[in-house]
C-alpha atoms as a PDB file:
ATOM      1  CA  UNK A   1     -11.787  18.758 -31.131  1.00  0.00           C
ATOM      2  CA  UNK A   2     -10.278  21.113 -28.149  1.00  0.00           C
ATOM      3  CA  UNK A   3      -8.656  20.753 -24.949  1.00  0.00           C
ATOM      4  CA  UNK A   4      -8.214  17.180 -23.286  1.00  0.00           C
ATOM      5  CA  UNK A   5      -9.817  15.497 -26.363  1.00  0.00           C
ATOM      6  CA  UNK A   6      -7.555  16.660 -28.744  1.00  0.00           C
ATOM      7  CA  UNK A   7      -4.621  16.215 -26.441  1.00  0.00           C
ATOM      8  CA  UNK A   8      -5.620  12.479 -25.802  1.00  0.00           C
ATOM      9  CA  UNK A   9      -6.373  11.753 -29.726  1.00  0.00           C
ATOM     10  CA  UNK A  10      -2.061  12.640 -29.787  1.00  0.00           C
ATOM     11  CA  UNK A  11      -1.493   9.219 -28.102  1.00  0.00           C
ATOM     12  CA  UNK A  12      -4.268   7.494 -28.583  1.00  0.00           C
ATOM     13  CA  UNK A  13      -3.245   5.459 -31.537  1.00  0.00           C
ATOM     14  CA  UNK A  14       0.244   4.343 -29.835  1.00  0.00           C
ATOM     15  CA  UNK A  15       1.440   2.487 -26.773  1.00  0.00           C
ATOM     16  CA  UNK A  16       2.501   5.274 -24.346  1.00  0.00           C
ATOM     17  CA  UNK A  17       5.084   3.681 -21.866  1.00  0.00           C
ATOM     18  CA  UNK A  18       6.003   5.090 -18.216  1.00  0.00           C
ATOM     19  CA  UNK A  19       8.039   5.040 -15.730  1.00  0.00           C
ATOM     20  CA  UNK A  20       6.913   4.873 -12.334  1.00  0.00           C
ATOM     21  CA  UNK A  21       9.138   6.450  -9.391  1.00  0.00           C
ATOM     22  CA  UNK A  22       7.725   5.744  -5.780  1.00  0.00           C
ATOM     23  CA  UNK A  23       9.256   4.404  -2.544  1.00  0.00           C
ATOM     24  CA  UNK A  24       5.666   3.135  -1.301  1.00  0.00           C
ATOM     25  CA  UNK A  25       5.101  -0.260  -2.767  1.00  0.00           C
ATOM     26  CA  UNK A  26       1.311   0.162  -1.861  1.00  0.00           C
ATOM     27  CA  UNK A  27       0.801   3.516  -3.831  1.00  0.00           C
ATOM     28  CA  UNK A  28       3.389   2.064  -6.497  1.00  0.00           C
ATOM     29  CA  UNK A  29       0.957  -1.091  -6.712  1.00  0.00           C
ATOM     30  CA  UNK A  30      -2.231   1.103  -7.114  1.00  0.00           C
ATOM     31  CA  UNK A  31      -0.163   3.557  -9.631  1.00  0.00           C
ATOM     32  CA  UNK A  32       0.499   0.426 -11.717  1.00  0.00           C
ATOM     33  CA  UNK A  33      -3.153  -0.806 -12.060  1.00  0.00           C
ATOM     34  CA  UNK A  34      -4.551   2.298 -13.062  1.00  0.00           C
ATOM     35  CA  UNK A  35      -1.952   2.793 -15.923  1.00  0.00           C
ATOM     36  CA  UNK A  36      -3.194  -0.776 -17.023  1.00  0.00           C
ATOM     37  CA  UNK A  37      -6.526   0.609 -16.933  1.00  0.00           C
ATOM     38  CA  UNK A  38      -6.259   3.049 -19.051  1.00  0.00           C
ATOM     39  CA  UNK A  39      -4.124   0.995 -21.516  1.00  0.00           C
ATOM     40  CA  UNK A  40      -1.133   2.552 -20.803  1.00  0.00           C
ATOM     41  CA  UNK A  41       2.739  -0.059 -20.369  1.00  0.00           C
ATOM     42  CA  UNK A  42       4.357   0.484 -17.397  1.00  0.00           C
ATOM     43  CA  UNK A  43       8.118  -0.196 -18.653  1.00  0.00           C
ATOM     44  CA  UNK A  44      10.076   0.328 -15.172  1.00  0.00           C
ATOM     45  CA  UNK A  45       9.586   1.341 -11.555  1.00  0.00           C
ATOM     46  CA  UNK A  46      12.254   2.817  -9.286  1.00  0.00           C
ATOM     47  CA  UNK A  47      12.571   3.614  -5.326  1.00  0.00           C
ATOM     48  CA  UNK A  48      14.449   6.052  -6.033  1.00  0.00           C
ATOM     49  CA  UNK A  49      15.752   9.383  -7.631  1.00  0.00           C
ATOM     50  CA  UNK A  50      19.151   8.199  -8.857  1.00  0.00           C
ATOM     51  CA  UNK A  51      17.573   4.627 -10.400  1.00  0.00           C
ATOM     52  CA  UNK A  52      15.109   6.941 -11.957  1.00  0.00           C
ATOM     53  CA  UNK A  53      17.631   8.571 -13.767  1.00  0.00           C
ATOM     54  CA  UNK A  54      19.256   5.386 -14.443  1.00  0.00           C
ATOM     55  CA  UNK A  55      16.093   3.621 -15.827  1.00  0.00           C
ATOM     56  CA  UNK A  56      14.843   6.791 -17.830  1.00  0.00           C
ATOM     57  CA  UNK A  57      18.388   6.616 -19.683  1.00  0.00           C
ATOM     58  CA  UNK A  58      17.990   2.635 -20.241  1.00  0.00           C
ATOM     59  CA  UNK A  59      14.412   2.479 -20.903  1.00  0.00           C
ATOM     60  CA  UNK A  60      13.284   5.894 -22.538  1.00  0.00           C
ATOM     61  CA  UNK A  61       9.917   5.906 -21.409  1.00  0.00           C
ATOM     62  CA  UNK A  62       7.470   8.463 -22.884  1.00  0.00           C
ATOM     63  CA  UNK A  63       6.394   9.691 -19.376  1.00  0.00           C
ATOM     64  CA  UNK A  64       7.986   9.627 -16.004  1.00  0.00           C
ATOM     65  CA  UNK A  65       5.495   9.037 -13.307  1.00  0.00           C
ATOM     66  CA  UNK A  66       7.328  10.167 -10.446  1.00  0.00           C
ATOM     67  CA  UNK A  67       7.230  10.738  -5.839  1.00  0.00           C
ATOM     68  CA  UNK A  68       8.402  14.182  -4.892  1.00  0.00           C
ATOM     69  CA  UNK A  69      10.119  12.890  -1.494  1.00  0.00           C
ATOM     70  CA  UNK A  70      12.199   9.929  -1.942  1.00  0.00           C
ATOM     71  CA  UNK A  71      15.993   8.868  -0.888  1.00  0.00           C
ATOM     72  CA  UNK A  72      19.269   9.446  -2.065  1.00  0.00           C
ATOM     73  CA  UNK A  73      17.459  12.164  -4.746  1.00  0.00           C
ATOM     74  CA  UNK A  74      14.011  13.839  -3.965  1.00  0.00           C
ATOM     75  CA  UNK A  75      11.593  14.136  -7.314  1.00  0.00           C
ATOM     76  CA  UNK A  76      12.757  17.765  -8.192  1.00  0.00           C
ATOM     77  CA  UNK A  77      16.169  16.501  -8.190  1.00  0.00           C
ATOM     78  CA  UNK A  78      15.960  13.929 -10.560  1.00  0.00           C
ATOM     79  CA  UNK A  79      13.540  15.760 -12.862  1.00  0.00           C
ATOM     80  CA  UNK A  80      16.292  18.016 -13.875  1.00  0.00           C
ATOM     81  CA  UNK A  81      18.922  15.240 -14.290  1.00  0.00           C
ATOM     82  CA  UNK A  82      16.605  13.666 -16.442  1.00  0.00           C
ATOM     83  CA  UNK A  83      15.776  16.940 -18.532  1.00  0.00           C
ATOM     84  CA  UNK A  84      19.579  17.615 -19.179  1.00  0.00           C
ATOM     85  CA  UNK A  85      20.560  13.555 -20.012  1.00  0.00           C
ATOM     86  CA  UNK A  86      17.296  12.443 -22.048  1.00  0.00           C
ATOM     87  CA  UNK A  87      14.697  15.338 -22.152  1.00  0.00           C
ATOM     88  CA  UNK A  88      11.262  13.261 -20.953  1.00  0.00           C
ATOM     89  CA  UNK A  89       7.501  14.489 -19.602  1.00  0.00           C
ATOM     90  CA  UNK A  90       7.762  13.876 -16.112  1.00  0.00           C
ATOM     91  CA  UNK A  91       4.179  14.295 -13.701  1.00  0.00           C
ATOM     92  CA  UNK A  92       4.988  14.410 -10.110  1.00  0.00           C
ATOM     93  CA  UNK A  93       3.179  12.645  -7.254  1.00  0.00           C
ATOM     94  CA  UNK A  94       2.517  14.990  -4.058  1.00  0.00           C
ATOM     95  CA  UNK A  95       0.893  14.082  -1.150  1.00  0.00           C
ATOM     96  CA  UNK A  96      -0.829  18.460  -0.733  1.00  0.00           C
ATOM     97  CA  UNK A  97      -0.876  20.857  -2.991  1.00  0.00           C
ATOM     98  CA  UNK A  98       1.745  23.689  -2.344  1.00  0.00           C
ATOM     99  CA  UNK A  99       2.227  27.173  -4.146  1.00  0.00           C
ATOM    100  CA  UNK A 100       5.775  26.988  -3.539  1.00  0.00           C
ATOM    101  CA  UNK A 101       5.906  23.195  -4.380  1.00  0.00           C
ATOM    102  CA  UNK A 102       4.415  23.605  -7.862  1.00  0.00           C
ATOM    103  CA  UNK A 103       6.586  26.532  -8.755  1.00  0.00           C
ATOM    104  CA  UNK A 104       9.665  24.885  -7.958  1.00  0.00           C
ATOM    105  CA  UNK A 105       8.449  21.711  -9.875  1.00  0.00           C
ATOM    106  CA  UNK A 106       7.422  23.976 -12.986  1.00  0.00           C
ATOM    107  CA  UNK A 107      11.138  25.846 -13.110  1.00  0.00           C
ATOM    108  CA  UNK A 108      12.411  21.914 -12.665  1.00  0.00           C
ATOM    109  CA  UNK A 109      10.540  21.084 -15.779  1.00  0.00           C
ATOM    110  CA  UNK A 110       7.828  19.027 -14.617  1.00  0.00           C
ATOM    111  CA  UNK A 111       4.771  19.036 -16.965  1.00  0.00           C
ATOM    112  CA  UNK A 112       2.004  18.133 -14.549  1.00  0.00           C
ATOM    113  CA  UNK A 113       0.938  16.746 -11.178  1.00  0.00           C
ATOM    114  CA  UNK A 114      -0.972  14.679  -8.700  1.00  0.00           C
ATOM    115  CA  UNK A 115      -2.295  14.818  -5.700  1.00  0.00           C
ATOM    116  CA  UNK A 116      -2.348  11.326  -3.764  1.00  0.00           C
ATOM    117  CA  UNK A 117      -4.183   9.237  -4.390  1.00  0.00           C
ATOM    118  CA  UNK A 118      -5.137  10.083  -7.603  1.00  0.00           C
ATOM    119  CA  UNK A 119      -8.053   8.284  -9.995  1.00  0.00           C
ATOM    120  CA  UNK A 120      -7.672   6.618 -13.094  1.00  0.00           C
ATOM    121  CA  UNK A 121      -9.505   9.770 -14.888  1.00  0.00           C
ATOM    122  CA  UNK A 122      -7.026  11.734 -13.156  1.00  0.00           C
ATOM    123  CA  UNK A 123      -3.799  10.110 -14.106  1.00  0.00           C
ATOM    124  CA  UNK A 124      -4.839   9.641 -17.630  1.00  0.00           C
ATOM    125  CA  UNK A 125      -5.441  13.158 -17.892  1.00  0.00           C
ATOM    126  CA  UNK A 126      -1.993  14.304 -15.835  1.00  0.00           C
ATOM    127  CA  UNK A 127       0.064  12.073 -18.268  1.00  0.00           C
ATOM    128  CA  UNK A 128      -1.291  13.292 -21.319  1.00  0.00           C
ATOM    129  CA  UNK A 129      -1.340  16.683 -20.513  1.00  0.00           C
ATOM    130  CA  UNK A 130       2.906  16.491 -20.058  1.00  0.00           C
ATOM    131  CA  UNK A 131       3.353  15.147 -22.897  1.00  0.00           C
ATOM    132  CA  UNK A 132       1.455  17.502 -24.979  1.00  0.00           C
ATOM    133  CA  UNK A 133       3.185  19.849 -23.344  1.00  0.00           C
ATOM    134  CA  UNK A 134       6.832  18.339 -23.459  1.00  0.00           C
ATOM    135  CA  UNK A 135       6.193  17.744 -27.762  1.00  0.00           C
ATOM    136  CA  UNK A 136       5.358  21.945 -27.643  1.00  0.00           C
ATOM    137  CA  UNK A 137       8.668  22.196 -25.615  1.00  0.00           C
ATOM    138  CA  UNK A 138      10.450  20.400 -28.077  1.00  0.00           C
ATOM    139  CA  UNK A 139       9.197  22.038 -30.908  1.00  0.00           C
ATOM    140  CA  UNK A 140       9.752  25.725 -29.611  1.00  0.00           C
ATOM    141  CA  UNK A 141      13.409  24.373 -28.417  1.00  0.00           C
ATOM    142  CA  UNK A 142      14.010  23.045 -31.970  1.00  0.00           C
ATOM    143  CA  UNK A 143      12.771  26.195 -33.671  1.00  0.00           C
ATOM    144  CA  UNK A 144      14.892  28.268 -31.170  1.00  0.00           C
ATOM    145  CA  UNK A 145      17.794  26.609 -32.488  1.00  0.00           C
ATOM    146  CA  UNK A 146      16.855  26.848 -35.575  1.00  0.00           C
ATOM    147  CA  UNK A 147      16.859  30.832 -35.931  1.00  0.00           C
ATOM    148  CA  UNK A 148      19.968  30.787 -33.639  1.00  0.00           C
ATOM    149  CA  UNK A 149      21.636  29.068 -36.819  1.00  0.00           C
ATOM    150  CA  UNK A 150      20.180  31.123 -38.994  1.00  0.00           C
ATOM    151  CA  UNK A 151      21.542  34.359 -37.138  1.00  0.00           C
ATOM    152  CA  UNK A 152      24.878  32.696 -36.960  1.00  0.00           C
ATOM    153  CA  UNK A 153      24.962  31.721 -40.614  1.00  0.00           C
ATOM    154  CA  UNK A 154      23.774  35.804 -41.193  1.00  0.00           C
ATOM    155  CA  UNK A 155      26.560  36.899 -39.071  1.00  0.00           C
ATOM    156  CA  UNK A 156      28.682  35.129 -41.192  1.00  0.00           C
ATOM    157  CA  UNK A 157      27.318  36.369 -44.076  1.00  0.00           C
ATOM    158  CA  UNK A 158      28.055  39.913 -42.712  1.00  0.00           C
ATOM    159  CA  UNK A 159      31.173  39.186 -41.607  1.00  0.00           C
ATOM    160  CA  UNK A 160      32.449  38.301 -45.375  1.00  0.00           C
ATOM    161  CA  UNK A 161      30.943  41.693 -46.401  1.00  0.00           C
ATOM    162  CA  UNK A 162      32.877  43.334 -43.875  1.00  0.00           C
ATOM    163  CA  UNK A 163      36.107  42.141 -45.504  1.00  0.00           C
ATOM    164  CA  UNK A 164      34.920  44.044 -48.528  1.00  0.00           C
ATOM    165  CA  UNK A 165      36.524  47.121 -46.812  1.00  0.00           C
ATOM    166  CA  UNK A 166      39.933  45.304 -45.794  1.00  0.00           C
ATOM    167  CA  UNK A 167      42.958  44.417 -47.492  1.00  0.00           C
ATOM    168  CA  UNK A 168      42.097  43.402 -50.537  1.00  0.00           C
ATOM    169  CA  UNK A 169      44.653  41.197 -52.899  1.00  0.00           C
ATOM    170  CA  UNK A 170      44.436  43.123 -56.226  1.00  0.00           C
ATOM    171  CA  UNK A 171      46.610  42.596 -59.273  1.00  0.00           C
ATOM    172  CA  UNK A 172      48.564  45.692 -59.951  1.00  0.00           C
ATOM    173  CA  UNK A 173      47.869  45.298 -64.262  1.00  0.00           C
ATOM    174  CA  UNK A 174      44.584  44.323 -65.178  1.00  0.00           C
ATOM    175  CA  UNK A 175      42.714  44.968 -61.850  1.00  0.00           C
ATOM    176  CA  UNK A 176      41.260  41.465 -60.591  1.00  0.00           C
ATOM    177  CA  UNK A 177      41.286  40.363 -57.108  1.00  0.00           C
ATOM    178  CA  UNK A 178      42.161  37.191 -55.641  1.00  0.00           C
ATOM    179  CA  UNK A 179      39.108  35.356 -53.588  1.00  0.00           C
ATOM    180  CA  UNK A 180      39.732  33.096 -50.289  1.00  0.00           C
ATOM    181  CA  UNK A 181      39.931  30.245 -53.050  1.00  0.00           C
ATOM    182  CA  UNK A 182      43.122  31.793 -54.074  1.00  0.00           C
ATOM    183  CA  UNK A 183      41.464  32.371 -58.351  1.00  0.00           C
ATOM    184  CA  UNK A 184      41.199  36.047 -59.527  1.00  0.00           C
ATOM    185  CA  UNK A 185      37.981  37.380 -60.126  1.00  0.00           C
ATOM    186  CA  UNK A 186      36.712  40.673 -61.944  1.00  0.00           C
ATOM    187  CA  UNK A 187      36.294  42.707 -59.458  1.00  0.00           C
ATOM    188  CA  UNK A 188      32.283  43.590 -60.477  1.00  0.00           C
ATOM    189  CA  UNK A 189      32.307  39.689 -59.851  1.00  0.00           C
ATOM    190  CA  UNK A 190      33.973  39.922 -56.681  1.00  0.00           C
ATOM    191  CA  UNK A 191      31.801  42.742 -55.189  1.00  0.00           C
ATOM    192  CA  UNK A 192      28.466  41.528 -56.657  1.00  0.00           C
ATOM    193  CA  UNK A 193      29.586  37.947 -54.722  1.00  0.00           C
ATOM    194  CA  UNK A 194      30.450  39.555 -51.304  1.00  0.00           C
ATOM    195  CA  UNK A 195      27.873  42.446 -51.099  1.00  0.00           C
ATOM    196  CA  UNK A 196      23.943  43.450 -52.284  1.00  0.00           C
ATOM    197  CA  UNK A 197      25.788  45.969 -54.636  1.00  0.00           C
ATOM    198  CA  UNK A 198      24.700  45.999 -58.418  1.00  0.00           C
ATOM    199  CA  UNK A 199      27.432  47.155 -61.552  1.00  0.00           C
ATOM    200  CA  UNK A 200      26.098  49.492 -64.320  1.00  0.00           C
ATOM    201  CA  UNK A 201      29.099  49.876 -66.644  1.00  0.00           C
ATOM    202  CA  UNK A 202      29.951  53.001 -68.521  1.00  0.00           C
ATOM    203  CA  UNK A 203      33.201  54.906 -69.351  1.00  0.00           C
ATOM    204  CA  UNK A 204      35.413  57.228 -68.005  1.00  0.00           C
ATOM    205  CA  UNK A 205      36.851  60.125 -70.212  1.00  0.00           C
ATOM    206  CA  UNK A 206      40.037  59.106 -70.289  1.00  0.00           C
ATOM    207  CA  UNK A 207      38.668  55.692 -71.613  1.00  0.00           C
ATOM    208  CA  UNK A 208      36.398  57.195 -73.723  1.00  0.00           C
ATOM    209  CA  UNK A 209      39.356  59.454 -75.280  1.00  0.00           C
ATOM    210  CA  UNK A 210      41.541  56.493 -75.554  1.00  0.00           C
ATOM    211  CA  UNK A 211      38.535  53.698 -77.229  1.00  0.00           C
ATOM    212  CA  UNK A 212      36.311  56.357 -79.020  1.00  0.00           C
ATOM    213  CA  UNK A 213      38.581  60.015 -79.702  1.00  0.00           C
ATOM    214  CA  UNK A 214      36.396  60.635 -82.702  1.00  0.00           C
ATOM    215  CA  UNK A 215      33.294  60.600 -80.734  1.00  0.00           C
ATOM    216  CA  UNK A 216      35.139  61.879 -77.468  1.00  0.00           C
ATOM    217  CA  UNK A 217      35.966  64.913 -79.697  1.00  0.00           C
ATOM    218  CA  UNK A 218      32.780  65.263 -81.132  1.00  0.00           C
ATOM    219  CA  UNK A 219      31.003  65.098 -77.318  1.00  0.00           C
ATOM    220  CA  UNK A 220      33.728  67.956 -75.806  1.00  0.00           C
ATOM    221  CA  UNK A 221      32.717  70.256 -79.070  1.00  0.00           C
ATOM    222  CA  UNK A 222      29.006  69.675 -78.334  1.00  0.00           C
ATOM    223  CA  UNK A 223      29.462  71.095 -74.585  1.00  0.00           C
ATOM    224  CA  UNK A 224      31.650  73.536 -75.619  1.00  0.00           C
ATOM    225  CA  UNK A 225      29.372  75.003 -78.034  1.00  0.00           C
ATOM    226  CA  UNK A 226      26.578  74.997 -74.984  1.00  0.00           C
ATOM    227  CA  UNK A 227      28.709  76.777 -72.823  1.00  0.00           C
ATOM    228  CA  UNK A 228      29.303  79.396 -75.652  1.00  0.00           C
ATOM    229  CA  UNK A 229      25.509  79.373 -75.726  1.00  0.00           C
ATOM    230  CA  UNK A 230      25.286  80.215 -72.343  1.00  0.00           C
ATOM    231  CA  UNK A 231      27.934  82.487 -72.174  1.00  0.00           C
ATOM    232  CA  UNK A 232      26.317  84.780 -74.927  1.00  0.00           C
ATOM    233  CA  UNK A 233      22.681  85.031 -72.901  1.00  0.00           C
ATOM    234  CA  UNK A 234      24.374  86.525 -70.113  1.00  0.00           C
ATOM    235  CA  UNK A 235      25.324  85.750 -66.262  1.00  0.00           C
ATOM    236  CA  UNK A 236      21.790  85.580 -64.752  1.00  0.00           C
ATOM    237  CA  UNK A 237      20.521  83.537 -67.744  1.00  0.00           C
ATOM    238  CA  UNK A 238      23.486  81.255 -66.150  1.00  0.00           C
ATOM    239  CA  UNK A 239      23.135  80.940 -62.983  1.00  0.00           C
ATOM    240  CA  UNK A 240      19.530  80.044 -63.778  1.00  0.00           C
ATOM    241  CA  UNK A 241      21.011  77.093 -66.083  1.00  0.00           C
ATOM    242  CA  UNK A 242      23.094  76.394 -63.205  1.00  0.00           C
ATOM    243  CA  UNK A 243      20.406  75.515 -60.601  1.00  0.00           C
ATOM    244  CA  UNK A 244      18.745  73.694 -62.938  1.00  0.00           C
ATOM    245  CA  UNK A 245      21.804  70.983 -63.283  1.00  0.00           C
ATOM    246  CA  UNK A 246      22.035  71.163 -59.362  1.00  0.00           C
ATOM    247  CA  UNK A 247      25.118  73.404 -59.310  1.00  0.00           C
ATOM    248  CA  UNK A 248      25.618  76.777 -57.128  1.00  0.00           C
ATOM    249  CA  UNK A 249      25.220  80.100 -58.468  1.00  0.00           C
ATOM    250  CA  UNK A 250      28.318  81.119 -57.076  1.00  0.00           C
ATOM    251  CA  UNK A 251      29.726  78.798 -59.941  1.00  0.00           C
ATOM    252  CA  UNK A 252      31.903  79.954 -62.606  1.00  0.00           C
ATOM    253  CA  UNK A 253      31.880  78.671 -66.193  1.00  0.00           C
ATOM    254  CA  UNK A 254      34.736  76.833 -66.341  1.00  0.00           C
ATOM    255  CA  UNK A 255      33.281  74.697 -63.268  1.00  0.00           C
ATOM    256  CA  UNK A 256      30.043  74.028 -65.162  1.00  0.00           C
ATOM    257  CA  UNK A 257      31.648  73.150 -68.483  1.00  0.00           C
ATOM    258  CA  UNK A 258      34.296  70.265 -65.960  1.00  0.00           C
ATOM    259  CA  UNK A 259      30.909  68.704 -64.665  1.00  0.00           C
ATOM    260  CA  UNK A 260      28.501  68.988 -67.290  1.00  0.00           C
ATOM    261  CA  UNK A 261      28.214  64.952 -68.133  1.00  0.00           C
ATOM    262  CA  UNK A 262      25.653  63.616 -71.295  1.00  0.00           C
ATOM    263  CA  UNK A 263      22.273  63.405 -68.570  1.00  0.00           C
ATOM    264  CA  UNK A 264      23.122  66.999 -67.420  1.00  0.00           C
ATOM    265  CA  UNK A 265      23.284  67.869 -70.847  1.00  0.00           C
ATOM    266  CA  UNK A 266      19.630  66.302 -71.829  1.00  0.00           C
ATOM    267  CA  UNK A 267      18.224  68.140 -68.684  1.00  0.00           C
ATOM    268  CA  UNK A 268      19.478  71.328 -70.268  1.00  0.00           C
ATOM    269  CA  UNK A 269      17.792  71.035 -73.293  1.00  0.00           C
ATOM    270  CA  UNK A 270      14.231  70.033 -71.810  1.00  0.00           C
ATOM    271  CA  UNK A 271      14.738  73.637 -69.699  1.00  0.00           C
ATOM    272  CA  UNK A 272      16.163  75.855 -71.660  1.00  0.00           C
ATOM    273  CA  UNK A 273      14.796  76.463 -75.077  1.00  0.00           C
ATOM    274  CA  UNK A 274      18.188  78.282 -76.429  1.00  0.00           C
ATOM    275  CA  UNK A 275      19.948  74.248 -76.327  1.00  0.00           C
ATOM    276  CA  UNK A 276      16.926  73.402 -79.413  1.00  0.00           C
ATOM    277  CA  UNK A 277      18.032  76.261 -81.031  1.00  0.00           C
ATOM    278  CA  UNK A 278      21.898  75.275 -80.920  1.00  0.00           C
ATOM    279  CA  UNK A 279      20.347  71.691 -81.789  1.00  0.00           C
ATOM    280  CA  UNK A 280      18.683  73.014 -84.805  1.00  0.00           C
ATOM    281  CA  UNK A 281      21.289  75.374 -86.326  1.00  0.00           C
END
């Protein structure tokens, strides 16, 4: 099912009810009977612009029916009103067909229109063509708001990362920080909450020294030994050793003995066959 079938089978299994707006009582009159033709409730008819937007507020037809040139407000006019107080399909009646007519009436929001006078196939068509094509209005309107509030509720969401590099209320003794709620968190549990960022815990040397000193001892006599080691094969041997834990060449021994951590360490002995040796003695 495509095209004006599928649009009709929208409506067919519910009373559609319109508004009719026309000054002429004789083209108002033959308006009327086709509508009851095709089955379709006429719920109101106006004279003019201003009762149309009166009566479409009362009444809240499903389609406005509506003259282009009437008093008080012309067609175009009222079209808009009606779009910004109670959003409705509205098919315009038109006496000739004018380029800069229909354009006008598209940017006012009308869906569709006649040409006087129109048939009952005609009219049937017109009104179910604006309201398909007021429901896909609807729905790309409501969808548009939707992602607007879902870019405002992301800018939000950045915003609270942001803070992350503000003032931050931190308690001077055991390091938690005090969230908008006014509790203290962790401050792993305060990050992980306000950013993407991810905690692998370890510990520092001086924590190490001060939980563990037996095996902080033990780990500071292990790279000591390997920089003995490399000391005794020799400068070039070195710098060689060097490279391979990402360091300069231009750097001395005491440099690589500060940064030499426990991976650095496990990369040296899968290059350098003299660490197996020290491993084995």
């Amino acid at each position: 099912m495509v095209g004006r079938e599928r649009d009709q089978a929208i409506f067919m299994d519910r009373e559609v009810r319109v508004l009719i707006v026309e000054d002429d009582s004789l083209v108002c009159e033959m308006i009327e009977g086709l509508l009851e033709d095709i089955k379709y409730t006429v719920v109101g008819k106006a004279t003019d612009g201003r009762r149309a937007l009166e009566l479409a507020q009362a009444l809240r037809p499903d389609v406005v029916l509506m003259d282009i040139e009437m008093p008080h407000m012309n067609g175009l006019e009222a079209t808009r009103h009606i779009y910004e107080c109670c959003p409705t399909p509205v098919v315009i009646l038109t006496a000739y067909e004018n380029s800069e007519l229909l354009a006008q009436a598209s940017a006012a929001g009308v869906g569709a229109y006649l040409v006087k006078p129109p048939n009952k196939r005609q009219v049937e068509r017109a009104l179910v063509i604006a309201m398909a094509r007021f429901n896909d209005l609807m729905t790309l309107r409501q969808l548009n708001e939707e992602l607007q509030t879902r870019n405002q509720e992301l800018q939000t969401a950045l915003a609270q990362v942001k803070t992350l590099s503000g003032l931050l209320p931190i308690c001077s003794s055991c390091k938690k920080i005090r969230n908008d709620q006014g509790y203290w968190q962790q401050v792993e549990i305060y990050i992980a909450e306000h950013s993407e960022a991810e905690f692998s815990h370890g510990l520092c040397s001086d924590c190490m020294l001060k939980l563990y000193p037996d095996t902080y001892e033990k780990s500071l006599q292990r790279k000591q030994d390997i920089i003995n080691v490399l000391t005794r094969r020799g400068q070039a041997d070195l710098k060689t050793i060097a490279a391979g834990v990402g360091l300069p060449e231009s750097n001395t021994l005491n440099r690589l003995e500060n940064m030499i951590t426990e991976g650095q360490v496990r990369r040296l002995k899968e290059n350098d066959q003299t660490l197996y040796e020290l491993k084995n003695s």
